[in-house]
Every structure is written in structure tokens, then in C-alpha cells.
C-alpha atoms as a PDB file:
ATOM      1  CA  UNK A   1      -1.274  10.543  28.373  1.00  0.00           C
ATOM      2  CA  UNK A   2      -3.007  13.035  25.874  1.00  0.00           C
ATOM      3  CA  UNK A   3      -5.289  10.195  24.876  1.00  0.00           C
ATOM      4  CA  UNK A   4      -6.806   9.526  28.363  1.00  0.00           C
ATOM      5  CA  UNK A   5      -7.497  13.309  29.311  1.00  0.00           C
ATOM      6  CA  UNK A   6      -8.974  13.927  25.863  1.00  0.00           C
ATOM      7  CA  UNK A   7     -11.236  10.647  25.727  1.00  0.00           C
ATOM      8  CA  UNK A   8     -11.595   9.935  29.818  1.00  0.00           C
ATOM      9  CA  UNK A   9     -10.608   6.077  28.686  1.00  0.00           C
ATOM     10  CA  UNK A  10      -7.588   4.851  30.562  1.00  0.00           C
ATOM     11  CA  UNK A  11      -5.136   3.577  28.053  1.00  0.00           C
ATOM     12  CA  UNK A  12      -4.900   0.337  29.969  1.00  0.00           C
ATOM     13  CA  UNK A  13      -9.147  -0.261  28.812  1.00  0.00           C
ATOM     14  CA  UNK A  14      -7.918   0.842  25.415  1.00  0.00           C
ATOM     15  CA  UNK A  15      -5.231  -1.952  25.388  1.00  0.00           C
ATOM     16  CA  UNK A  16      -7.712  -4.631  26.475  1.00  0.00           C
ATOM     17  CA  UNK A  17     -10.503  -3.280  23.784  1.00  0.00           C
ATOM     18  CA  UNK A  18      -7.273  -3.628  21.356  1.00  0.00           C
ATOM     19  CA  UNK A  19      -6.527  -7.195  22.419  1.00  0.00           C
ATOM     20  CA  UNK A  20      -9.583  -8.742  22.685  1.00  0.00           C
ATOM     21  CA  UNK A  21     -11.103  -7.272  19.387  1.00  0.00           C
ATOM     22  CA  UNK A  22      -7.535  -9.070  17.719  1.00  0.00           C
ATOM     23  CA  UNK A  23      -7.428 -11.727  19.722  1.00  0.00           C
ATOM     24  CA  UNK A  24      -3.899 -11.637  20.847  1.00  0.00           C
ATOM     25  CA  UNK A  25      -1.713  -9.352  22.819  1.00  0.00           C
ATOM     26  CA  UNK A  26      -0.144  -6.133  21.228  1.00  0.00           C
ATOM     27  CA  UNK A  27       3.812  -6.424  21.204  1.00  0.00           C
ATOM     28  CA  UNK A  28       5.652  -3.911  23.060  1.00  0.00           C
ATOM     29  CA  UNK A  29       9.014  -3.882  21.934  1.00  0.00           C
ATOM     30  CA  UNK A  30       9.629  -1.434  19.478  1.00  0.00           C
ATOM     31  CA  UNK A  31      11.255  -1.536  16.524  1.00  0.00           C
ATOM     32  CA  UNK A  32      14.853   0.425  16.295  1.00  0.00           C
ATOM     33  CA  UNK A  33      13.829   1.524  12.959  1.00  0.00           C
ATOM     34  CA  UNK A  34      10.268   2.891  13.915  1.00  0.00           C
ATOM     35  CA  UNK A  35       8.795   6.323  14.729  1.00  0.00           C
ATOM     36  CA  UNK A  36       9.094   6.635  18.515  1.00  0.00           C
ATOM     37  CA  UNK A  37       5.593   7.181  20.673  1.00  0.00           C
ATOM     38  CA  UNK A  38       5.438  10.218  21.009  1.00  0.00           C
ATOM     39  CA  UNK A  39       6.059  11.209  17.538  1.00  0.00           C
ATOM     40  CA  UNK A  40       3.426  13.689  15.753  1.00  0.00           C
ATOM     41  CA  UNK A  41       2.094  12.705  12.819  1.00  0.00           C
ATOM     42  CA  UNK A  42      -0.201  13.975  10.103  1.00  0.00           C
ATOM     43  CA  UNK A  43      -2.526  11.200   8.236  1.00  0.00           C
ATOM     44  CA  UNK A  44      -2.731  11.242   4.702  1.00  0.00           C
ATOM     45  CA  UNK A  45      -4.707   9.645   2.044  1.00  0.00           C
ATOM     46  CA  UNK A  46      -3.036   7.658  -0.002  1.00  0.00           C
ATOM     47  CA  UNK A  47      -2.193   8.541  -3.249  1.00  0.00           C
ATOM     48  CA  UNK A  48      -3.919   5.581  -4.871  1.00  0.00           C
ATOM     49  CA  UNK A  49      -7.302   6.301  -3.980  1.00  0.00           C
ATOM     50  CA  UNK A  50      -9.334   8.448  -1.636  1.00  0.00           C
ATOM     51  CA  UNK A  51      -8.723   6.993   1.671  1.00  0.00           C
ATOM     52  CA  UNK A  52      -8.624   5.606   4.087  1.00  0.00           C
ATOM     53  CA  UNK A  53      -9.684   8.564   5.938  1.00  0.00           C
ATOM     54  CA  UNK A  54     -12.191  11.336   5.216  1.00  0.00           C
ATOM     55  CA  UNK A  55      -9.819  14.129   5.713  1.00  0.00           C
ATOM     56  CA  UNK A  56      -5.958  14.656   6.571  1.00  0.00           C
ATOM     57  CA  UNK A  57      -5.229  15.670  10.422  1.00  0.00           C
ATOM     58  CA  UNK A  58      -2.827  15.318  12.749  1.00  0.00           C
ATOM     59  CA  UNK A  59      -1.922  12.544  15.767  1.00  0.00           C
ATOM     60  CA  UNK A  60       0.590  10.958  18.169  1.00  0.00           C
ATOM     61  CA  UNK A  61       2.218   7.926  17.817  1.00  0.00           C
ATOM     62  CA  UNK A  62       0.670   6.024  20.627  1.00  0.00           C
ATOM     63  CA  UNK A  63       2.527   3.095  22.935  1.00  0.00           C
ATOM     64  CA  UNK A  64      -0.505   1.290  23.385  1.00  0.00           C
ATOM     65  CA  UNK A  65       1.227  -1.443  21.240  1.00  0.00           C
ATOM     66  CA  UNK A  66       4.713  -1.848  19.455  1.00  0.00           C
ATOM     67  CA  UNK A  67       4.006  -1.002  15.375  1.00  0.00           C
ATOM     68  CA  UNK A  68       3.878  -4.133  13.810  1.00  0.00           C
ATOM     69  CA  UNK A  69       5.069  -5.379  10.007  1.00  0.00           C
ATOM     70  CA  UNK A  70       1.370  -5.008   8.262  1.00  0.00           C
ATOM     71  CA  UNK A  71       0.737  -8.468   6.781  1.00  0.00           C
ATOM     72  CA  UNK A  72      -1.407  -8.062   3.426  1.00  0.00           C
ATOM     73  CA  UNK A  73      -0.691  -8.626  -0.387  1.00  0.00           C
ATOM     74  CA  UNK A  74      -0.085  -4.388  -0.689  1.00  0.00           C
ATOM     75  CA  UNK A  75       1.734  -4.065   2.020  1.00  0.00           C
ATOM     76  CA  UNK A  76       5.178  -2.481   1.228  1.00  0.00           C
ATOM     77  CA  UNK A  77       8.069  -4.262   2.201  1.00  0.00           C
ATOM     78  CA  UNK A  78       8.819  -3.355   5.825  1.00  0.00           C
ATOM     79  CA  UNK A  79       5.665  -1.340   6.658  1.00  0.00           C
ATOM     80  CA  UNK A  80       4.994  -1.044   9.516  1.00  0.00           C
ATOM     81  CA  UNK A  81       1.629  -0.526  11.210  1.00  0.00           C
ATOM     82  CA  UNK A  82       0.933   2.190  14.003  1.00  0.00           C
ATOM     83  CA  UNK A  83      -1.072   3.147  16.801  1.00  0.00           C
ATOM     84  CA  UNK A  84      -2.489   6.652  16.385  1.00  0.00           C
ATOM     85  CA  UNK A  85      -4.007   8.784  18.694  1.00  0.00           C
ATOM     86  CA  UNK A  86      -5.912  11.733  17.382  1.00  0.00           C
ATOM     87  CA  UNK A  87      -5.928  14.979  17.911  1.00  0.00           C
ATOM     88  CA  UNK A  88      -9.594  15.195  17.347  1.00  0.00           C
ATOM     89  CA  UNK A  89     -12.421  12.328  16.807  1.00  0.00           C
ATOM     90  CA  UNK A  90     -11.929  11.448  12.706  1.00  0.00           C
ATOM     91  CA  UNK A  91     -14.063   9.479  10.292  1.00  0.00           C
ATOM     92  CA  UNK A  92     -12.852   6.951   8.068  1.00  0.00           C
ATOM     93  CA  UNK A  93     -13.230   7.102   4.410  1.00  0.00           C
ATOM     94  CA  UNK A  94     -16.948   5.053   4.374  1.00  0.00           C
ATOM     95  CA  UNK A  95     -18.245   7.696   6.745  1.00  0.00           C
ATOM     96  CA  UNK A  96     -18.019   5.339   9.957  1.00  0.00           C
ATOM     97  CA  UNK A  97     -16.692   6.424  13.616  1.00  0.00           C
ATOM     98  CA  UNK A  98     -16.081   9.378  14.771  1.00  0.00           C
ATOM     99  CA  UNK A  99     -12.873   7.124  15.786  1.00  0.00           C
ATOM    100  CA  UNK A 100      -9.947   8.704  18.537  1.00  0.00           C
ATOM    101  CA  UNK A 101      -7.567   5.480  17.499  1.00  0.00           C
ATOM    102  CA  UNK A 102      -6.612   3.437  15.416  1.00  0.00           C
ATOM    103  CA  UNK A 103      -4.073   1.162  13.809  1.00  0.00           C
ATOM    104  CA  UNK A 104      -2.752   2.809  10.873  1.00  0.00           C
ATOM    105  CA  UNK A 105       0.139   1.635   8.140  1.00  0.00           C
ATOM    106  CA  UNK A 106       3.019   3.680   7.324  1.00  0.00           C
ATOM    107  CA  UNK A 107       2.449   5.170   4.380  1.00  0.00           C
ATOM    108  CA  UNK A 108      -0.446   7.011   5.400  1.00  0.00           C
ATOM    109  CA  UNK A 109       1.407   8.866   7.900  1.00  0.00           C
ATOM    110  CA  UNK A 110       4.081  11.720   7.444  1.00  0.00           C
ATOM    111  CA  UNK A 111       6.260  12.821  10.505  1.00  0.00           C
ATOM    112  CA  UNK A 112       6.265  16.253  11.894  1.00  0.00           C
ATOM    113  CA  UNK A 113       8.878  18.255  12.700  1.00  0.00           C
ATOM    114  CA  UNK A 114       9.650  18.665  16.598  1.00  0.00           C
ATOM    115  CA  UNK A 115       8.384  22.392  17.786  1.00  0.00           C
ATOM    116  CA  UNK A 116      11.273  24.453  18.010  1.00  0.00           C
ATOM    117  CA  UNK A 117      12.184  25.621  21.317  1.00  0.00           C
ATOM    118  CA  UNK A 118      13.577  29.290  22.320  1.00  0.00           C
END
């Protein structure tokens, strides 16, 4: 998995990190209507304020846990939340990580295309 040979962290130790920090196991069956793993994505602030990352940049939609509906009075209906892997280490809108995860909501990424091939 491109995480693992970028960070040296088996994704199975990312998994536990995950679970134990939220206190529950992640899900692992996907939604039919989600992005696939797999998937590139760029991450986006959102248009409402200046966050919740210092810059845009681009990541994989990781399987280290199902995306989940994100629970929270702004949520839109449906959203979903993701596991991201980055492409390189990021830093969040505060100025905290550098971070090579995390669990991001929908809106704040945009699919890209698939790489055309000859």
C-alpha cells in the first residue's frame, strides 16, 4: 500500500492507532454510493472559511476504514467521512502535524480523474 512504503507504518498499526484513539472499530463495508479506495483525491478548503487544511494537495482514498455518515450539526445530509492518505506530510489549518492521514468529510475533497492510459 502507498501509505506503508511512504510512512514505514504497516496499515494494520495505523488501524489500531485509528481504533483505539475512537474507541471503537472502523467499519469496513463500504458504502455503494462512496468513492472507492483507491480513488485520488485533491483536498480543498472549504468555501466557508479557511480550512481545515493549510494548503490544497492531493491523496488516496484509503481502506483503512469504510467512510462513515459524519455526525455533527453542519454536516450535509449524507456526507460521508473519509480516510485519506497523503501524498506528502500536510498541516492542518492551526499549524499542527505534519499529518500523513486523516479522516476527512466529503466536501473537502474533489475526485480526480483516472490517468489516461495509451
Amino acid at each position: 500500500m502507498k501509505d506503508f512504503a511512504a510512512s514505514g507504518v504497516p496499515p494494520s498499526l495505523d488501524r489500531q492507532a485509528a481504533e483505539s484513539v475512537m474507541g471503537r472499530p472502523l467499519p469496513q463495508e463500504w458504502p455503494p454510493d462512496a468513492l472507492p479506495a483507491g480513488s485520488r483525491v485533491t483536498v480543498v478548503h472549504d468555501p466557508e472559511w479557511d480550512g481545515p487544511w493549510r494548503n490544497e494537495f492531493l491523496g488516496t482514498i484509503d481502506a483503512q476504514g469504510a467512510p462513515e455518515p459524519v455526525k455533527h450539526p453542519r454536516a450535509h445530509d449524507g456526507e460521508l467521512a473519509y480516510w485519506v492518505a497523503f501524498d506528502a506530510p500536510q498541516f492542518d489549518c492551526d499549524g499542527d502535524g505534519p499529518y500523513r492521514k486523516a479522516r476527512i468529510w466529503g466536501r473537502h475533497l474533489r475526485p480526480e480523474p483516472a490517468p489516461r492510459t495509451a
